[in-house]
N, C-alpha and C. Protein backbone atom coordinates (compact mmCIF):
# COMPACT_ATOMS: atom_id res chain seq x y z
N UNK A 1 0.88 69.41 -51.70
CA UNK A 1 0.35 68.97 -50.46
C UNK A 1 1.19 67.84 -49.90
N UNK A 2 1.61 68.02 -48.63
CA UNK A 2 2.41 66.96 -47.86
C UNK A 2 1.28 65.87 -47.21
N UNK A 3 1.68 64.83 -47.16
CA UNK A 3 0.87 63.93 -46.18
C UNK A 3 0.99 64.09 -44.73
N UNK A 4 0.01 64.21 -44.22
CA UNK A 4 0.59 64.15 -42.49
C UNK A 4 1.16 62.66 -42.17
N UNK A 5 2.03 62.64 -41.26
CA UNK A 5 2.44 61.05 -40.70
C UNK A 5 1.69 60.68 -40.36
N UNK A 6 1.13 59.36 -40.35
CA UNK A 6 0.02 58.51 -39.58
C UNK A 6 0.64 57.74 -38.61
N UNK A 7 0.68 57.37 -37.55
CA UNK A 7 0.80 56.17 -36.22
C UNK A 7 0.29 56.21 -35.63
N UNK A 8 0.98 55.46 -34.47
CA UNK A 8 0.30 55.04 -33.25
C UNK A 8 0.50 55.98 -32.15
N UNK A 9 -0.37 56.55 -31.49
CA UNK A 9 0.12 57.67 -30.46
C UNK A 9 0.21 56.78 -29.10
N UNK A 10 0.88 57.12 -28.05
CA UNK A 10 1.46 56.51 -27.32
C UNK A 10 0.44 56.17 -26.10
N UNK A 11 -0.98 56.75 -26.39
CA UNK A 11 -2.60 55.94 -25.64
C UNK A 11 -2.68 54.83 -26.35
N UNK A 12 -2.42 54.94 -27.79
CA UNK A 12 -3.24 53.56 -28.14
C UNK A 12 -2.26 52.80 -28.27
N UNK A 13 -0.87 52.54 -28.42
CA UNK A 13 0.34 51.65 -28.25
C UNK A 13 0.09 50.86 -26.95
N UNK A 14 -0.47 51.76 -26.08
CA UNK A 14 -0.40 51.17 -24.84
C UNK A 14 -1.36 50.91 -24.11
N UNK A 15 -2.75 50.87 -24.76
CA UNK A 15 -3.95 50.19 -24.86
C UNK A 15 -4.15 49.12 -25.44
N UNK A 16 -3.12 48.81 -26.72
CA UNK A 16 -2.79 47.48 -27.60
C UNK A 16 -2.52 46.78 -26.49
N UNK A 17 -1.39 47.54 -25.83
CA UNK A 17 -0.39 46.42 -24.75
C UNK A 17 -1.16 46.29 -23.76
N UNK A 18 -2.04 46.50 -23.49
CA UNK A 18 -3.14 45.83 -22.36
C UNK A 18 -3.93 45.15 -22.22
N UNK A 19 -4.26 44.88 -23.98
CA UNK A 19 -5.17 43.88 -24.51
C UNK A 19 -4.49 42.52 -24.47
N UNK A 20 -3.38 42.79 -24.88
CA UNK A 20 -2.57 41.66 -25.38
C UNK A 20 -1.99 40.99 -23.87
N UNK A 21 -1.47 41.80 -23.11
CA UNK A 21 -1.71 41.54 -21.87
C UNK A 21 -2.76 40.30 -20.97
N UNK A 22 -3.63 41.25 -21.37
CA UNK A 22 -5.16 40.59 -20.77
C UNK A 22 -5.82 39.27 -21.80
N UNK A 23 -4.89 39.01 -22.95
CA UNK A 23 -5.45 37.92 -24.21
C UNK A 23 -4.06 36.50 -23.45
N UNK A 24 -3.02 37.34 -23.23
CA UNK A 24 -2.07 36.29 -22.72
C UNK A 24 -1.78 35.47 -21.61
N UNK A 25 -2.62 36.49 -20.28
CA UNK A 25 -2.88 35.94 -19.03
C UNK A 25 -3.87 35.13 -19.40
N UNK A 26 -5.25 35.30 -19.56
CA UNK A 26 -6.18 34.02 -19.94
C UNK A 26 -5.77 33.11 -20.39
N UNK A 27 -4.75 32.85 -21.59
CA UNK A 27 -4.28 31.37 -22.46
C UNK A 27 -3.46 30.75 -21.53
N UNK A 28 -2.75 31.49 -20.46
CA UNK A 28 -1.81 31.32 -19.50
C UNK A 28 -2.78 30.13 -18.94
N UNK A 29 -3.76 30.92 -18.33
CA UNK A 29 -4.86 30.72 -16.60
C UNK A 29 -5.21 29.12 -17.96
N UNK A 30 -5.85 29.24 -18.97
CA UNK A 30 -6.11 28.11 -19.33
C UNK A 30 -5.45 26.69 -19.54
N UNK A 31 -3.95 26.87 -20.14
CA UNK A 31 -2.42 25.96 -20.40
C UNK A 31 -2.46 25.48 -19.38
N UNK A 32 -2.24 26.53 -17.79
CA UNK A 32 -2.11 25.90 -16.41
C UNK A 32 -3.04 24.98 -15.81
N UNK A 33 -4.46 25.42 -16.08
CA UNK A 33 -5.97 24.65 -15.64
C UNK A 33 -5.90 23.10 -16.25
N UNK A 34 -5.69 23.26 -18.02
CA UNK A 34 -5.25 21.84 -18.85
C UNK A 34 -4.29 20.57 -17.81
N UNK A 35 -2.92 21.64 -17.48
CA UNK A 35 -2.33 20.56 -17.23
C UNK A 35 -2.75 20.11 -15.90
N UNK A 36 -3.79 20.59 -14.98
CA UNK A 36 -3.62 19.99 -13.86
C UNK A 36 -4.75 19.40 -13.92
N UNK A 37 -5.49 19.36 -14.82
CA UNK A 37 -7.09 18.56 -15.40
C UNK A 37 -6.16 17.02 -15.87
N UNK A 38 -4.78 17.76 -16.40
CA UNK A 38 -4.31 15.88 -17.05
C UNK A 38 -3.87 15.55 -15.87
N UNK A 39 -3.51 15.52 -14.86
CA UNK A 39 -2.49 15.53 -13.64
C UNK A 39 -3.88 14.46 -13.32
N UNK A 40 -5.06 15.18 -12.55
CA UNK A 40 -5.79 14.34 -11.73
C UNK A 40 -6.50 12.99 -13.24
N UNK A 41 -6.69 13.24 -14.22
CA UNK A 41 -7.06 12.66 -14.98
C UNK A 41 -5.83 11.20 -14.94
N UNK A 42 -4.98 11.60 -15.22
CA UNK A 42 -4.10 10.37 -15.18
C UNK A 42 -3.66 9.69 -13.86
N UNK A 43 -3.69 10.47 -12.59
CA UNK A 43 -3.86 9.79 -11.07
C UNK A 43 -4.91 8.56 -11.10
N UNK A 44 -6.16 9.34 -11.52
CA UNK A 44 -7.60 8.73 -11.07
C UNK A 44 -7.44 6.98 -12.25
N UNK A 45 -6.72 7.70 -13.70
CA UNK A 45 -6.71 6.13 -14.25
C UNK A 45 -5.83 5.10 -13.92
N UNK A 46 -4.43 5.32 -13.00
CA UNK A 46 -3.57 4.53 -12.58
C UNK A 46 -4.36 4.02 -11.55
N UNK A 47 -5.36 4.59 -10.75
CA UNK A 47 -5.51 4.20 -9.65
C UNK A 47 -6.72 3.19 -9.95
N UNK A 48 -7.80 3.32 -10.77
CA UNK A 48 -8.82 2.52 -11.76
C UNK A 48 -8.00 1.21 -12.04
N UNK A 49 -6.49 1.31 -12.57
CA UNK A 49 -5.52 -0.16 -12.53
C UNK A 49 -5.65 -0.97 -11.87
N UNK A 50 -4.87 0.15 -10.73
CA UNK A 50 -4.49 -0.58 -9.56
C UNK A 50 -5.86 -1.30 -9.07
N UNK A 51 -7.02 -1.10 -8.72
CA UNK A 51 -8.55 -1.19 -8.34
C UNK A 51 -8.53 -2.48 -9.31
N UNK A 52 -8.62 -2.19 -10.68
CA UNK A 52 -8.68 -3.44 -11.26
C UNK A 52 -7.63 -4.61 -11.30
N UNK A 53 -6.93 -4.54 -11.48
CA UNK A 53 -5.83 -5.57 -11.08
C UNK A 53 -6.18 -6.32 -9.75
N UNK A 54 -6.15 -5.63 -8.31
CA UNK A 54 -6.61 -6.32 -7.34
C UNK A 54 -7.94 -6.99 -7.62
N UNK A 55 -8.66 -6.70 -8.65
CA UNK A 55 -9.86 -7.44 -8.09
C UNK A 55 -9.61 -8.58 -9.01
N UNK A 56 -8.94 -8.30 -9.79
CA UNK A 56 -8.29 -9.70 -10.69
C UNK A 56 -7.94 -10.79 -10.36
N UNK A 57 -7.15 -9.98 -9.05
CA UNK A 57 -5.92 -11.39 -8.42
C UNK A 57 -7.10 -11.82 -7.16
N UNK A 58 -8.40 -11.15 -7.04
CA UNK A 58 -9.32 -11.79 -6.02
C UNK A 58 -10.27 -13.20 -7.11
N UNK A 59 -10.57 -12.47 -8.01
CA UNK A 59 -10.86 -13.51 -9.19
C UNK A 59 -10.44 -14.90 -9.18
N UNK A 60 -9.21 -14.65 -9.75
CA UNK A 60 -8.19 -15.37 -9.51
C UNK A 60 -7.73 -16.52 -8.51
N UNK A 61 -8.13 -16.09 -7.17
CA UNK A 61 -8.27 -16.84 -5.97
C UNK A 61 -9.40 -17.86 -5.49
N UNK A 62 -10.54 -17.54 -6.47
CA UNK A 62 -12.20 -17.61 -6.00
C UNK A 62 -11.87 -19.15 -5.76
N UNK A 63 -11.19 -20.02 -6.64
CA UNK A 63 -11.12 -21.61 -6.11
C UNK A 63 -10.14 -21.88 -5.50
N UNK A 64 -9.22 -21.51 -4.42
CA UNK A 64 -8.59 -22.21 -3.91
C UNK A 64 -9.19 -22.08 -2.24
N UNK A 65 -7.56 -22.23 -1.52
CA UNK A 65 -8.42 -22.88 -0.18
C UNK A 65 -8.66 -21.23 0.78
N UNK A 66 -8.57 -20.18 0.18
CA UNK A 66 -8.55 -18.95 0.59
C UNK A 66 -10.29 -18.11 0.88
N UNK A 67 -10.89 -19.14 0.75
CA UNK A 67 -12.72 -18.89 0.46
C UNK A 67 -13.26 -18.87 1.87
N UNK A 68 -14.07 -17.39 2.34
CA UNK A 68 -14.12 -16.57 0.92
C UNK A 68 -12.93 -15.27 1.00
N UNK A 69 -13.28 -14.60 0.18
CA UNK A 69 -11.94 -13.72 0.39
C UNK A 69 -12.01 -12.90 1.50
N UNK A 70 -10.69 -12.34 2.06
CA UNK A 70 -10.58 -11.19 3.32
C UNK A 70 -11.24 -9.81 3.02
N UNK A 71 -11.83 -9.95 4.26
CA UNK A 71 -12.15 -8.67 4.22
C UNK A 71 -11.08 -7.69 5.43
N UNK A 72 -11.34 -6.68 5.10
CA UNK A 72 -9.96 -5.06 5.17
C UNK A 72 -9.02 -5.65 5.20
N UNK A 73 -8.56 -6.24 3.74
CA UNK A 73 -7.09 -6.47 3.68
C UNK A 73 -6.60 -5.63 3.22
N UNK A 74 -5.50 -5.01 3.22
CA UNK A 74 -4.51 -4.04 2.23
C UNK A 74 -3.55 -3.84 2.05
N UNK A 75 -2.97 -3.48 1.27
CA UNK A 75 -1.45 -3.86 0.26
C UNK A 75 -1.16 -2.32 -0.54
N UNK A 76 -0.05 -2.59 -0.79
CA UNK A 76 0.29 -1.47 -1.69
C UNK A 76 1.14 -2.07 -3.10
N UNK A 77 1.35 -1.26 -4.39
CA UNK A 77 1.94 -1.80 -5.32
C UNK A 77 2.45 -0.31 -5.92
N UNK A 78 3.15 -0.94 -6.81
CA UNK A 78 3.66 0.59 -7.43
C UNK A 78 3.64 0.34 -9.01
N UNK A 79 3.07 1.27 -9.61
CA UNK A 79 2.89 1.60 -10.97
C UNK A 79 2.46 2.71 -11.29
N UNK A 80 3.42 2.69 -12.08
CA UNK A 80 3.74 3.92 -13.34
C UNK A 80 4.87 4.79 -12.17
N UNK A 81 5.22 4.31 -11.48
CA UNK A 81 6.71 5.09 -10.59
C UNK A 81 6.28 5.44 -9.28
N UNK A 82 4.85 5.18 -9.19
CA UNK A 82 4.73 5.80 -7.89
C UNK A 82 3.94 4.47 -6.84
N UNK A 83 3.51 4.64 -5.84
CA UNK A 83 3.13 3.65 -4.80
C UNK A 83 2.30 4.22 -4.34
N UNK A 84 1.26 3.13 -4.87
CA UNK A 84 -0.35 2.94 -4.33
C UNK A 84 -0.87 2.15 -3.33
N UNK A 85 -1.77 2.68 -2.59
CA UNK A 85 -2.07 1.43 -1.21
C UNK A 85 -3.71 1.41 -1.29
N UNK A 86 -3.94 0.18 -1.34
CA UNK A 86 -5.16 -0.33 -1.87
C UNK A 86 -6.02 -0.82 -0.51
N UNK A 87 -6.97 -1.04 -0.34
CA UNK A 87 -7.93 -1.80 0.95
C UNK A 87 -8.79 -2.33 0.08
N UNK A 88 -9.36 -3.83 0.56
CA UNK A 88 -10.51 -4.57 0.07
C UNK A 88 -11.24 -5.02 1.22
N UNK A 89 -12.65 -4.35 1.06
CA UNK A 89 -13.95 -4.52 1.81
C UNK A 89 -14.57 -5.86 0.94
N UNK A 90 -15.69 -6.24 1.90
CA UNK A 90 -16.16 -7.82 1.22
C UNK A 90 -17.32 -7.74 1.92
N UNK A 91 -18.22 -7.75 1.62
CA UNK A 91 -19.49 -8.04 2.18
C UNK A 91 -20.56 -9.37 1.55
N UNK A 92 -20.96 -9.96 2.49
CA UNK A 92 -21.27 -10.89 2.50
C UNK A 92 -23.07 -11.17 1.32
N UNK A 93 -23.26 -11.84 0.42
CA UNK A 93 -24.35 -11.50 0.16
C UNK A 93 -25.68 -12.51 0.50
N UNK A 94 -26.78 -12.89 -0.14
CA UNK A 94 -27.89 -13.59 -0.04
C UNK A 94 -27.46 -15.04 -0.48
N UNK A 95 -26.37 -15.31 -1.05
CA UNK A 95 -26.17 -16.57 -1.62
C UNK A 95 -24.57 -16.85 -1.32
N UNK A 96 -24.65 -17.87 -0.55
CA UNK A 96 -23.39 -18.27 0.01
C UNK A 96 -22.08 -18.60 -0.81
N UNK A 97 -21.96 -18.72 -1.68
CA UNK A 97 -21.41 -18.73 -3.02
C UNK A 97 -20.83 -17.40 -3.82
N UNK A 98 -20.97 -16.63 -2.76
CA UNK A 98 -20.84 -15.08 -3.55
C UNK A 98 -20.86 -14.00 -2.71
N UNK A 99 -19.75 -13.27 -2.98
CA UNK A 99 -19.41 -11.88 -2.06
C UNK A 99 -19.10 -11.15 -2.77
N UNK A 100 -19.44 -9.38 -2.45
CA UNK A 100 -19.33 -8.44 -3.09
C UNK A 100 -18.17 -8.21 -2.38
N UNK A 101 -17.02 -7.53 -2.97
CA UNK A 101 -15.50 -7.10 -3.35
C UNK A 101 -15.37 -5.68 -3.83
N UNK A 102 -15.28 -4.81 -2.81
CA UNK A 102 -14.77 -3.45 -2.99
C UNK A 102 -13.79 -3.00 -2.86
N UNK A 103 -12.49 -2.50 -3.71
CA UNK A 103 -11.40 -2.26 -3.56
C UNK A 103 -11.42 -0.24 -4.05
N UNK A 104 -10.58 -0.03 -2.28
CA UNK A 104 -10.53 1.13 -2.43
C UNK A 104 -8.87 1.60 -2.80
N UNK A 105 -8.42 2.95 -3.59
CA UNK A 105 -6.86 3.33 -3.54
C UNK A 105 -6.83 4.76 -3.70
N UNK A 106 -5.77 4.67 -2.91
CA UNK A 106 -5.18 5.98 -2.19
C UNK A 106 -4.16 5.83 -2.93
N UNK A 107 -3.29 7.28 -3.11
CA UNK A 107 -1.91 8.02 -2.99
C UNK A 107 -1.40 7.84 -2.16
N UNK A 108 -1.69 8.19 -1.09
CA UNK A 108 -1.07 7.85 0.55
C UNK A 108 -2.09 7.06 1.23
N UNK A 109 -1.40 6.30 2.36
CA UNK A 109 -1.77 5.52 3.01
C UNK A 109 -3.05 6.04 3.65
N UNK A 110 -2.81 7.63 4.30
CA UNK A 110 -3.88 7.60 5.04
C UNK A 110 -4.95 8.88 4.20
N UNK A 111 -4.46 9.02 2.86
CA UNK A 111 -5.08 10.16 1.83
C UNK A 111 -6.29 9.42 1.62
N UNK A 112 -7.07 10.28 0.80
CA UNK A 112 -8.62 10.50 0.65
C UNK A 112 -8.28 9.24 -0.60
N UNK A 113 -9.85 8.34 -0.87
CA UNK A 113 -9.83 7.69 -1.86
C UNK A 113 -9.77 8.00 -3.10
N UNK A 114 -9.23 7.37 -3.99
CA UNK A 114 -9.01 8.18 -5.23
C UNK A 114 -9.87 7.29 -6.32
N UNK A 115 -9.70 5.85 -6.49
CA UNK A 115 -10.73 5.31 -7.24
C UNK A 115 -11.22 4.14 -6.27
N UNK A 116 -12.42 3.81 -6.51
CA UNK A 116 -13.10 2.84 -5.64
C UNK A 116 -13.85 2.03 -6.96
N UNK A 117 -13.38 0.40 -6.52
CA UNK A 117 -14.23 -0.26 -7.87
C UNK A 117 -14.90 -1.71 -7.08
N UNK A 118 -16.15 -2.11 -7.60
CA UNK A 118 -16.24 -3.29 -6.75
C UNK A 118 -16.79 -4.04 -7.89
N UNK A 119 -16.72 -5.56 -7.43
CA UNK A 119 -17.66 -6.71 -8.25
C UNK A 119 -17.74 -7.95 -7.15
N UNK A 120 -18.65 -8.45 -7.76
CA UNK A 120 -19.24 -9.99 -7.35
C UNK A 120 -17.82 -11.46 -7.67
N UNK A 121 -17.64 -11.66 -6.21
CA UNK A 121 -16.88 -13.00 -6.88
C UNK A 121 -17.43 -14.14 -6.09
N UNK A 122 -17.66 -15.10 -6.86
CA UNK A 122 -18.28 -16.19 -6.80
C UNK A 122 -17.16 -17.57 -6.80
N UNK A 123 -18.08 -18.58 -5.58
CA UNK A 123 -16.69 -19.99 -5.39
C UNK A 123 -16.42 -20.53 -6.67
N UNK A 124 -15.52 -21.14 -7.23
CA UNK A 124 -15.59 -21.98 -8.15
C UNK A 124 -15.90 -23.59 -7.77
């Protein structure tokens, strides 16, 4: 008795290759989705910096002769290679001694906000 040959007949070779196909586009669609999840992920934390830093250097200011701080001032700075443009809102509160400090930042000057952070600074 001979063995018959066993393989792959050329439906299911090429039903493999459609799976594998359809297993490689998904890891694709996912690799691509990852990196642009890190893309805005690392925008949004440079820009959280930048937000914090300005409200630092408003900190920073609370005792000199600059009281109280400006309101819609804005500036730009650059970190991590690129250039950020910041605006600080100030609203006035119940106790004269103290203003709320909202600093907004953009990518571009006239682009959508990207992080917005505020706090209380008080005269020294």
């Amino acid at each position: 008795m001979v063995a018959a040959n066993r393989g792959f007949t050329l439906v299911e070779t090429m039903f493999a290759l459609v799976i594998f196909s359809i297993a490689a586009l998904a890891a694709l669609n996912v690799a691509t989705e990852q990196l642009r999840s890190t893309s805005i992920l690392e925008t949004r934390y440079f820009a959280q910096q930048v937000a914090s830093n300005r409200l630092a250097q408003v900190h920073g200011n609370s005792d000199k002769e600059d009281w109280p701080p400006k309101n819609e001032k804005t500036g730009s700075v650059e970190m991590a290679g690129k250039q950020w443009f910041w605006e600080q809102r100030v609203l006035e509160t119940v106790t004269d001694d103290l203003r709320e400090v909202t600093v907004m930042v953009r990518e571009r000057e006239d682009g959508p906000v990207v992080a917005e952070l505020s706090s209380y600074v008080g005269r020294r």
